[in-house]
PDB file of N, CA and C in Angstrom:
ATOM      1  N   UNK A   1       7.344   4.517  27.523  1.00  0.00           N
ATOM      2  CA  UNK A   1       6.828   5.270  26.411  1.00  0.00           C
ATOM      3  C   UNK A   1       7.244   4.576  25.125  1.00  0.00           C
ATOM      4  N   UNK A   2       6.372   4.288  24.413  1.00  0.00           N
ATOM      5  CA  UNK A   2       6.585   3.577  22.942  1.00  0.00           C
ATOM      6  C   UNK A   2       6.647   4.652  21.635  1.00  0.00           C
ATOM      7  N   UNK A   3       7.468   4.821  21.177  1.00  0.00           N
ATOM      8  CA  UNK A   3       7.450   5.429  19.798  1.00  0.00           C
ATOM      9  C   UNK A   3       7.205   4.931  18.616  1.00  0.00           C
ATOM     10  N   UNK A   4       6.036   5.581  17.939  1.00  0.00           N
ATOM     11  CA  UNK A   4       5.774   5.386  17.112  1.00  0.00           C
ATOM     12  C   UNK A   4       4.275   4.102  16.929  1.00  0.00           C
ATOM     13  N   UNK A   5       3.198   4.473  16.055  1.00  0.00           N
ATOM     14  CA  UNK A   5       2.107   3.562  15.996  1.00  0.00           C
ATOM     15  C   UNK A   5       2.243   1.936  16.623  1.00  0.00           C
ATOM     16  N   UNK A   6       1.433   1.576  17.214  1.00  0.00           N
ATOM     17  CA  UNK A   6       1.426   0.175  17.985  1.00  0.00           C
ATOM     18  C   UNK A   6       0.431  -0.349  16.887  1.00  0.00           C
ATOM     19  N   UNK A   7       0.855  -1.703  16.496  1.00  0.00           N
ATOM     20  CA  UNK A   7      -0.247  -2.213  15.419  1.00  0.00           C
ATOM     21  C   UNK A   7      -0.549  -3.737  16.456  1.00  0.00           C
ATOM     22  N   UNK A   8      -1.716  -3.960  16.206  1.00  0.00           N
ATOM     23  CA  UNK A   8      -1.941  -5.230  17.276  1.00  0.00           C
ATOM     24  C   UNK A   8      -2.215  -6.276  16.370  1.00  0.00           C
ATOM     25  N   UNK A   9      -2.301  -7.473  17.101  1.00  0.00           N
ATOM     26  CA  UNK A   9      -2.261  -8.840  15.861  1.00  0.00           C
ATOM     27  C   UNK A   9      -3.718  -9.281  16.560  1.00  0.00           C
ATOM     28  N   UNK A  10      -4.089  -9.886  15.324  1.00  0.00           N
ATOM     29  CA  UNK A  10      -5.058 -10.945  15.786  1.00  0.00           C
ATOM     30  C   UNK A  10      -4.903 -12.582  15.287  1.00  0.00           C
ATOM     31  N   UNK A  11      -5.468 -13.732  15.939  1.00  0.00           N
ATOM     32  CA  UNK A  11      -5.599 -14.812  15.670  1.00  0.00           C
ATOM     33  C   UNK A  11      -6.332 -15.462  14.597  1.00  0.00           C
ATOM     34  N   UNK A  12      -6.368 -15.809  13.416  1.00  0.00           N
ATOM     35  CA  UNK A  12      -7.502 -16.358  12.951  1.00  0.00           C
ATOM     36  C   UNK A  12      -6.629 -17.810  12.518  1.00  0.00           C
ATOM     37  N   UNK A  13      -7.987 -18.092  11.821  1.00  0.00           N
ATOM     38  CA  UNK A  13      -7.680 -19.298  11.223  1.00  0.00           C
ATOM     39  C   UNK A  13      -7.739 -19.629   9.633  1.00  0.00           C
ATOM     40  N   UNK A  14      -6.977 -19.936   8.553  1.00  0.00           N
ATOM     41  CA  UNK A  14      -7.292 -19.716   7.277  1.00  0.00           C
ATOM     42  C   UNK A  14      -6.785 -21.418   6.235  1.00  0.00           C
ATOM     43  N   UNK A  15      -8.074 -21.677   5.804  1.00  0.00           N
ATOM     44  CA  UNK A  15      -8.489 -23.157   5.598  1.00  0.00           C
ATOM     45  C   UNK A  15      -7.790 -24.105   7.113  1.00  0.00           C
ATOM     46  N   UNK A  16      -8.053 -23.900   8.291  1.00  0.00           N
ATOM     47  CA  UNK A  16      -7.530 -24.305   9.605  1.00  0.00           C
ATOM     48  C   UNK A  16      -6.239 -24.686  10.025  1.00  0.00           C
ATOM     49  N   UNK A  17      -5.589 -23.541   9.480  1.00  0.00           N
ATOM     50  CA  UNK A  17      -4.479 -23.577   9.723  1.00  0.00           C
ATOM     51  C   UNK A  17      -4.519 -21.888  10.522  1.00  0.00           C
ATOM     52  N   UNK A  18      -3.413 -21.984  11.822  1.00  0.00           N
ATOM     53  CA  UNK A  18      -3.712 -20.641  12.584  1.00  0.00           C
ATOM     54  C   UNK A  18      -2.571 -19.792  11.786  1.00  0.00           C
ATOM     55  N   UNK A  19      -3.014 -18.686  12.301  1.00  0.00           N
ATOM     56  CA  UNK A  19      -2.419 -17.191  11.959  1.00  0.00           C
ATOM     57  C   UNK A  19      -2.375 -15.971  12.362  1.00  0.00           C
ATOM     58  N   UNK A  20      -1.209 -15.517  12.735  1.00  0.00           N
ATOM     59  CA  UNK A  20      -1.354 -14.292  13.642  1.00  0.00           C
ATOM     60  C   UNK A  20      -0.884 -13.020  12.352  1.00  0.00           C
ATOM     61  N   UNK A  21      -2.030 -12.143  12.282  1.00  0.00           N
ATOM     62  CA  UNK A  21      -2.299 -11.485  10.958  1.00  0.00           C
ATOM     63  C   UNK A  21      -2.168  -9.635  12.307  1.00  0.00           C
ATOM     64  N   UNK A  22      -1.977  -8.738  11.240  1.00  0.00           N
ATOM     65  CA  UNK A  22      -2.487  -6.933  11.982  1.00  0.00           C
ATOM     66  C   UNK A  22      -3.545  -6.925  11.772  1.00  0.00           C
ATOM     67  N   UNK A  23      -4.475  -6.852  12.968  1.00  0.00           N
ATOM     68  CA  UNK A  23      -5.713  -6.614  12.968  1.00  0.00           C
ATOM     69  C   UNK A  23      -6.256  -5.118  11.922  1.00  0.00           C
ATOM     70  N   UNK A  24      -5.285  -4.999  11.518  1.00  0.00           N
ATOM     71  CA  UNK A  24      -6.562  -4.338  10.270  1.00  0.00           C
ATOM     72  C   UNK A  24      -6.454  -4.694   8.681  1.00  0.00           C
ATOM     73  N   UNK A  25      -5.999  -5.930   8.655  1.00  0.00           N
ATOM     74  CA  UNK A  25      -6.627  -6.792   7.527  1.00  0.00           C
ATOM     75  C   UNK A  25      -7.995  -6.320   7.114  1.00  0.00           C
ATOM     76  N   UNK A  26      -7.793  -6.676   5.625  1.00  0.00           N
ATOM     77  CA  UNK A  26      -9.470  -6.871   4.945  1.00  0.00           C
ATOM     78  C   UNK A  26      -9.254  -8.393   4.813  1.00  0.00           C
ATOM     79  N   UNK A  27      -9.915  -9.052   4.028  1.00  0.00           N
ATOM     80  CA  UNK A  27     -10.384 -10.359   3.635  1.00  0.00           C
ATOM     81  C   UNK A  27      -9.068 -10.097   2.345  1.00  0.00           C
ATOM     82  N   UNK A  28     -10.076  -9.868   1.031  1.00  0.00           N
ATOM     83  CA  UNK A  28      -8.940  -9.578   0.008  1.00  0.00           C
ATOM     84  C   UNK A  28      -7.069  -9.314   0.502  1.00  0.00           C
ATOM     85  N   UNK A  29      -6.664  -8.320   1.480  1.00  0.00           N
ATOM     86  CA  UNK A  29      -5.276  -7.906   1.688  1.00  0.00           C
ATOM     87  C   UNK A  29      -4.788  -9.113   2.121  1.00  0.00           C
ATOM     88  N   UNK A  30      -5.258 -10.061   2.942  1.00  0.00           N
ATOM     89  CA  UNK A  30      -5.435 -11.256   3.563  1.00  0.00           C
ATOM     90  C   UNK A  30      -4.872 -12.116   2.187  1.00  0.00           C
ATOM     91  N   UNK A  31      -6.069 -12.637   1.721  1.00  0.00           N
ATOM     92  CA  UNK A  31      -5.752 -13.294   0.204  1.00  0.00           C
ATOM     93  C   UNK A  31      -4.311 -12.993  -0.422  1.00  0.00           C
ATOM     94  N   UNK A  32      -4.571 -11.723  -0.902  1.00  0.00           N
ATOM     95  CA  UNK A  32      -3.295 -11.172  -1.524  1.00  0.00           C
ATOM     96  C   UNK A  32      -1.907 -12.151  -0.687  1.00  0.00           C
ATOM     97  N   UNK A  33      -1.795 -11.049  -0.149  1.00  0.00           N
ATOM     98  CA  UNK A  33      -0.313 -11.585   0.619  1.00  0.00           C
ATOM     99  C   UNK A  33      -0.522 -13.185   0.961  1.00  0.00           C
ATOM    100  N   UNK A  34      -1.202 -13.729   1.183  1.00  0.00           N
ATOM    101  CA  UNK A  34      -0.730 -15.408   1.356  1.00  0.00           C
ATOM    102  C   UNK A  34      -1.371 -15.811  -0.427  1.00  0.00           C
ATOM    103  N   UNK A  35      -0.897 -14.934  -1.125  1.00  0.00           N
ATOM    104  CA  UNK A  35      -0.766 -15.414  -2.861  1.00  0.00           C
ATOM    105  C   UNK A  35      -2.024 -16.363  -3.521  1.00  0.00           C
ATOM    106  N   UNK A  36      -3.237 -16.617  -2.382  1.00  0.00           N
ATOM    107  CA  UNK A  36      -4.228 -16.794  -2.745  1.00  0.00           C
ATOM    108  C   UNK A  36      -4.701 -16.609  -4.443  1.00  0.00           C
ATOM    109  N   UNK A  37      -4.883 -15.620  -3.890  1.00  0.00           N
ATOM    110  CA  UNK A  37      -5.273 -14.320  -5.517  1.00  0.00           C
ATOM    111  C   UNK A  37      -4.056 -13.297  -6.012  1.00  0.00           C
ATOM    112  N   UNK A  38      -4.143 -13.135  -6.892  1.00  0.00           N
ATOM    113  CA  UNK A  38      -3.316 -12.349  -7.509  1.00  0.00           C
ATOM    114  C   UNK A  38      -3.649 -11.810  -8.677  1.00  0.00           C
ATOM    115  N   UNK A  39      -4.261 -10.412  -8.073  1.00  0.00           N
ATOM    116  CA  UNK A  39      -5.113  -9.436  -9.104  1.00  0.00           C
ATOM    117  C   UNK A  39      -5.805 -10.038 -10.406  1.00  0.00           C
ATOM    118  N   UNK A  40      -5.731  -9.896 -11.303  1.00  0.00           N
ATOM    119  CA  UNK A  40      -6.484 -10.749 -12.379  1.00  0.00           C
ATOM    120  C   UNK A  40      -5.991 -12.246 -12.626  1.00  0.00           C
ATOM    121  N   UNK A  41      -5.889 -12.808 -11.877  1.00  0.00           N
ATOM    122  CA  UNK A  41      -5.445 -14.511 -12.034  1.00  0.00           C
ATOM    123  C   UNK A  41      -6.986 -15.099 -13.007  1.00  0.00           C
ATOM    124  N   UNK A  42      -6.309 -15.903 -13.719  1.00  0.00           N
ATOM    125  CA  UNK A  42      -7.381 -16.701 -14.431  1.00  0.00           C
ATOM    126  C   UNK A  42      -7.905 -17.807 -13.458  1.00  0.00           C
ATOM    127  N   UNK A  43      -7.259 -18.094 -12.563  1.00  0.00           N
ATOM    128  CA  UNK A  43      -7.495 -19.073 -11.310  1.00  0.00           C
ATOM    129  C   UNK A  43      -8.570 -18.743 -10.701  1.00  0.00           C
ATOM    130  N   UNK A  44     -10.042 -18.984 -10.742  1.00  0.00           N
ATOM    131  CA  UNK A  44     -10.605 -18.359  -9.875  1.00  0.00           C
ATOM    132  C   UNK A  44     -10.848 -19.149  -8.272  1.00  0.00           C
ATOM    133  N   UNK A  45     -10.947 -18.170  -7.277  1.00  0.00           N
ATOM    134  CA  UNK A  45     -10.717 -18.632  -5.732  1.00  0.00           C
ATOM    135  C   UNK A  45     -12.093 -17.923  -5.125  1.00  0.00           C
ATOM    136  N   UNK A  46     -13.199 -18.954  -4.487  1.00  0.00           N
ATOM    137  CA  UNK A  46     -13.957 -18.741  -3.974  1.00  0.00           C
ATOM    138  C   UNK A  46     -13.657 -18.517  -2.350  1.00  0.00           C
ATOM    139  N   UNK A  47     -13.956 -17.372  -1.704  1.00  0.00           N
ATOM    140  CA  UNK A  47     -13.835 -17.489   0.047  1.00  0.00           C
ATOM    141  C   UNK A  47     -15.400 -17.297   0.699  1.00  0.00           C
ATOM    142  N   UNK A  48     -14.745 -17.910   1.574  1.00  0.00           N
ATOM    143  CA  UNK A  48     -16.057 -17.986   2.974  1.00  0.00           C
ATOM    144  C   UNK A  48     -15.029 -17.450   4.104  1.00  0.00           C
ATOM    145  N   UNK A  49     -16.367 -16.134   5.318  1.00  0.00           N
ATOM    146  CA  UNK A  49     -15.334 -16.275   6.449  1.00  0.00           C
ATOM    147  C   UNK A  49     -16.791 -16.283   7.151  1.00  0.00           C
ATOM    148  N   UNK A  50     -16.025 -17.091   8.258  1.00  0.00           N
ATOM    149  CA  UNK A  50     -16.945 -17.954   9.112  1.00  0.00           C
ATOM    150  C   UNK A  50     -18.406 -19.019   8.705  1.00  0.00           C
ATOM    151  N   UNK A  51     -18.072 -19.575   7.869  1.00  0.00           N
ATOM    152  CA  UNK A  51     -19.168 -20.724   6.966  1.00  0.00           C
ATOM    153  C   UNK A  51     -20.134 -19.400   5.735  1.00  0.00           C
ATOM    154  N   UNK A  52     -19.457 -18.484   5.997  1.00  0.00           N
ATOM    155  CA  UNK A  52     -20.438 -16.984   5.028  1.00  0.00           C
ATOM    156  C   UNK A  52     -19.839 -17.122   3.630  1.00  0.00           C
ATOM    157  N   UNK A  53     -20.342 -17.440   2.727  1.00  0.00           N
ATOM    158  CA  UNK A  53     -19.486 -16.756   1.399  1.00  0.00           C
ATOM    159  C   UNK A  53     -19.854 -15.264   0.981  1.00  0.00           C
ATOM    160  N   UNK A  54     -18.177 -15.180   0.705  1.00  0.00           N
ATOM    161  CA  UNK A  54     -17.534 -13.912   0.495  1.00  0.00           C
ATOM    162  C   UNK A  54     -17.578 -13.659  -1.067  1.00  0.00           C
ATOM    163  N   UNK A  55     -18.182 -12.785  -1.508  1.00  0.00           N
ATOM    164  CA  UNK A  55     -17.869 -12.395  -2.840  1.00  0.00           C
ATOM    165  C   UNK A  55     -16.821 -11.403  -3.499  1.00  0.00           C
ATOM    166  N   UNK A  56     -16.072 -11.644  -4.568  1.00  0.00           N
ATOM    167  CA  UNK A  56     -14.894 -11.597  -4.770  1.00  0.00           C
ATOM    168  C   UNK A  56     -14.736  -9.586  -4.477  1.00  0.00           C
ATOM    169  N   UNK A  57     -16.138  -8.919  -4.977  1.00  0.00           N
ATOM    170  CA  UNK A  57     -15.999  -7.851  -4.862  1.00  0.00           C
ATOM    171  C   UNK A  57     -16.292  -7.518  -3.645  1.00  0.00           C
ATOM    172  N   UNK A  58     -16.654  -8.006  -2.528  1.00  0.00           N
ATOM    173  CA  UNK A  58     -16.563  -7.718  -1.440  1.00  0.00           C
ATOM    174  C   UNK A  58     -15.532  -7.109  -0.594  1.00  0.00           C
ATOM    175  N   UNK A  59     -15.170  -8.326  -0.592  1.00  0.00           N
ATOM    176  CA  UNK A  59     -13.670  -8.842   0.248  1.00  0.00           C
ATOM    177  C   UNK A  59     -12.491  -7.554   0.419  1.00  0.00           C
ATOM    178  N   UNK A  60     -12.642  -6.728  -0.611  1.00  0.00           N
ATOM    179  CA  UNK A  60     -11.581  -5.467   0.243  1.00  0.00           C
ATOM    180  C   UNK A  60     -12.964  -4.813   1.308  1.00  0.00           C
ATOM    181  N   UNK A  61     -13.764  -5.205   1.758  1.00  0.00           N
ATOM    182  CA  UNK A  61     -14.474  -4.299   2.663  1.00  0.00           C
ATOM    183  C   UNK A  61     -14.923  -4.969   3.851  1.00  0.00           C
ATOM    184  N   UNK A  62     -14.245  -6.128   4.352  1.00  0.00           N
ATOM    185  CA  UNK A  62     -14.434  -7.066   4.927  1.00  0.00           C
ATOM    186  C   UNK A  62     -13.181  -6.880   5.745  1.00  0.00           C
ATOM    187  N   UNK A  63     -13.511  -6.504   7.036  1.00  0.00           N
ATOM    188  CA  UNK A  63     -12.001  -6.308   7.930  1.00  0.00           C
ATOM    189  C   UNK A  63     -12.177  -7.816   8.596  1.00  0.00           C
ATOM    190  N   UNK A  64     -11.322  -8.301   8.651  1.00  0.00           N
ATOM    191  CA  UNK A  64     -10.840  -9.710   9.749  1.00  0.00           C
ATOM    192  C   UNK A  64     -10.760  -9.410  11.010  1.00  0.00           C
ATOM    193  N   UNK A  65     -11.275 -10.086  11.730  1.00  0.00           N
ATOM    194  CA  UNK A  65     -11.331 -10.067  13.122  1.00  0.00           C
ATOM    195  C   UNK A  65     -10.598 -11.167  13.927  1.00  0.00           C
ATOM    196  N   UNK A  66     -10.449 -11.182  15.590  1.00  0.00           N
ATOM    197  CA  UNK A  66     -10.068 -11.943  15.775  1.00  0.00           C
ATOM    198  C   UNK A  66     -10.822 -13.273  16.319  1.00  0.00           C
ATOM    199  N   UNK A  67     -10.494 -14.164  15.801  1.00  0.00           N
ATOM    200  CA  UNK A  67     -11.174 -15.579  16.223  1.00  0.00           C
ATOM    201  C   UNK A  67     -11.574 -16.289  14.398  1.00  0.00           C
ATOM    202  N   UNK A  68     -11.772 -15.261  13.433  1.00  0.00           N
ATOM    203  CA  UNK A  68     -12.440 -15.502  12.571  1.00  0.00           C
ATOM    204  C   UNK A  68     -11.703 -16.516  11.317  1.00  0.00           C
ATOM    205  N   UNK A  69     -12.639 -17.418  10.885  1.00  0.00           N
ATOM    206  CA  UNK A  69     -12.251 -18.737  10.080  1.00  0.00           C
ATOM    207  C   UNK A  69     -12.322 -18.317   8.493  1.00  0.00           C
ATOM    208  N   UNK A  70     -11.366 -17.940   7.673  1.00  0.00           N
ATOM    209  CA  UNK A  70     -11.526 -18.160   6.475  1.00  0.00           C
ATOM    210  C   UNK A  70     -11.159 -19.439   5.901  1.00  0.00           C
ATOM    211  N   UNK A  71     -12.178 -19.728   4.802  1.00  0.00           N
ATOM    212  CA  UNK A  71     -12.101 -20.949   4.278  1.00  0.00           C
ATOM    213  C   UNK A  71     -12.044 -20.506   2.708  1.00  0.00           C
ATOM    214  N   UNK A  72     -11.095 -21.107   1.996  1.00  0.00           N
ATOM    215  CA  UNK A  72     -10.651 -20.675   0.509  1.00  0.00           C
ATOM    216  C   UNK A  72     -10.995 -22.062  -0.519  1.00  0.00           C
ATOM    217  N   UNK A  73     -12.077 -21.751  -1.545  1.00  0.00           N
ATOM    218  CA  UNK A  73     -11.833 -23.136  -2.100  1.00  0.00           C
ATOM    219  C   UNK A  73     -12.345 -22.898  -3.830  1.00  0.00           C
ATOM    220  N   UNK A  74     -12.132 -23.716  -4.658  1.00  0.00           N
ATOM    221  CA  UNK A  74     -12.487 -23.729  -6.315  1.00  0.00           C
ATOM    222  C   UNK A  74     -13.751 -23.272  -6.070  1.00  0.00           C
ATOM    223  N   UNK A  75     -14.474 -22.568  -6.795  1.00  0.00           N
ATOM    224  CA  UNK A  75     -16.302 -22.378  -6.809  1.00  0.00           C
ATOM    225  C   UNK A  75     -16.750 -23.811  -7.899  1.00  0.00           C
ATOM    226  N   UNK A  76     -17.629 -23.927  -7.120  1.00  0.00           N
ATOM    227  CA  UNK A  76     -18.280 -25.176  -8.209  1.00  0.00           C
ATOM    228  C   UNK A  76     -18.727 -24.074  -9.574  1.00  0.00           C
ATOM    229  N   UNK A  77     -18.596 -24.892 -10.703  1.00  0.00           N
ATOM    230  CA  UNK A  77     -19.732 -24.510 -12.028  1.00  0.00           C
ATOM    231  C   UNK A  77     -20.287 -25.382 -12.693  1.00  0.00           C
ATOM    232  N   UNK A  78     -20.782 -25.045 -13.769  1.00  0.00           N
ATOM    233  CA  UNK A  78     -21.808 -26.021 -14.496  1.00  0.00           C
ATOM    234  C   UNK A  78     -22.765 -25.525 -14.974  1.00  0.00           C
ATOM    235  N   UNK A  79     -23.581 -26.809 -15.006  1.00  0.00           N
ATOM    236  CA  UNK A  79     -25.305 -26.094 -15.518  1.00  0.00           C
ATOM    237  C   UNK A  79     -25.696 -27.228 -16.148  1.00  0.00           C
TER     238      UNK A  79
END
């Protein structure tokens, strides 16, 4: 008998490097804690998970799964 909530991990991969994360990550909580982003940073950080880009307001609604590839990188600009 186990006491108390069982939280399970999952595998992913983030810019291909592995990671065993609680499967109930979002994308954003993800970011956060590996200091990616940090709430209003002037830094801006473009993500993709699984070759998809992720938009910044998305990403808290984006649960991580297991197997799944985030890729973090500068957004191009210009014009």
């Amino acid at each position: 008998m186990s006491i108390g909530p069982t939280v399970s991990t999952i595998s992913i991969t983030v810019n291909g490097i592995p990671h065993t994360i609680p499967g109930t990550l979002t994308l954003g909580q993800l970011l956060d804690q590996l200091n990616v982003t940090s709430g209003d940073t002037t830094i801006p950080v473009a993500s993709a998970l699984n070759g998809q880009y992720v938009a910044r307001r998305a990403r808290a609604s984006v649960v991580l799964n297991d197997g799944d590839a985030v890729t973090t990188f500068e957004p191009i600009t210009g014009g």
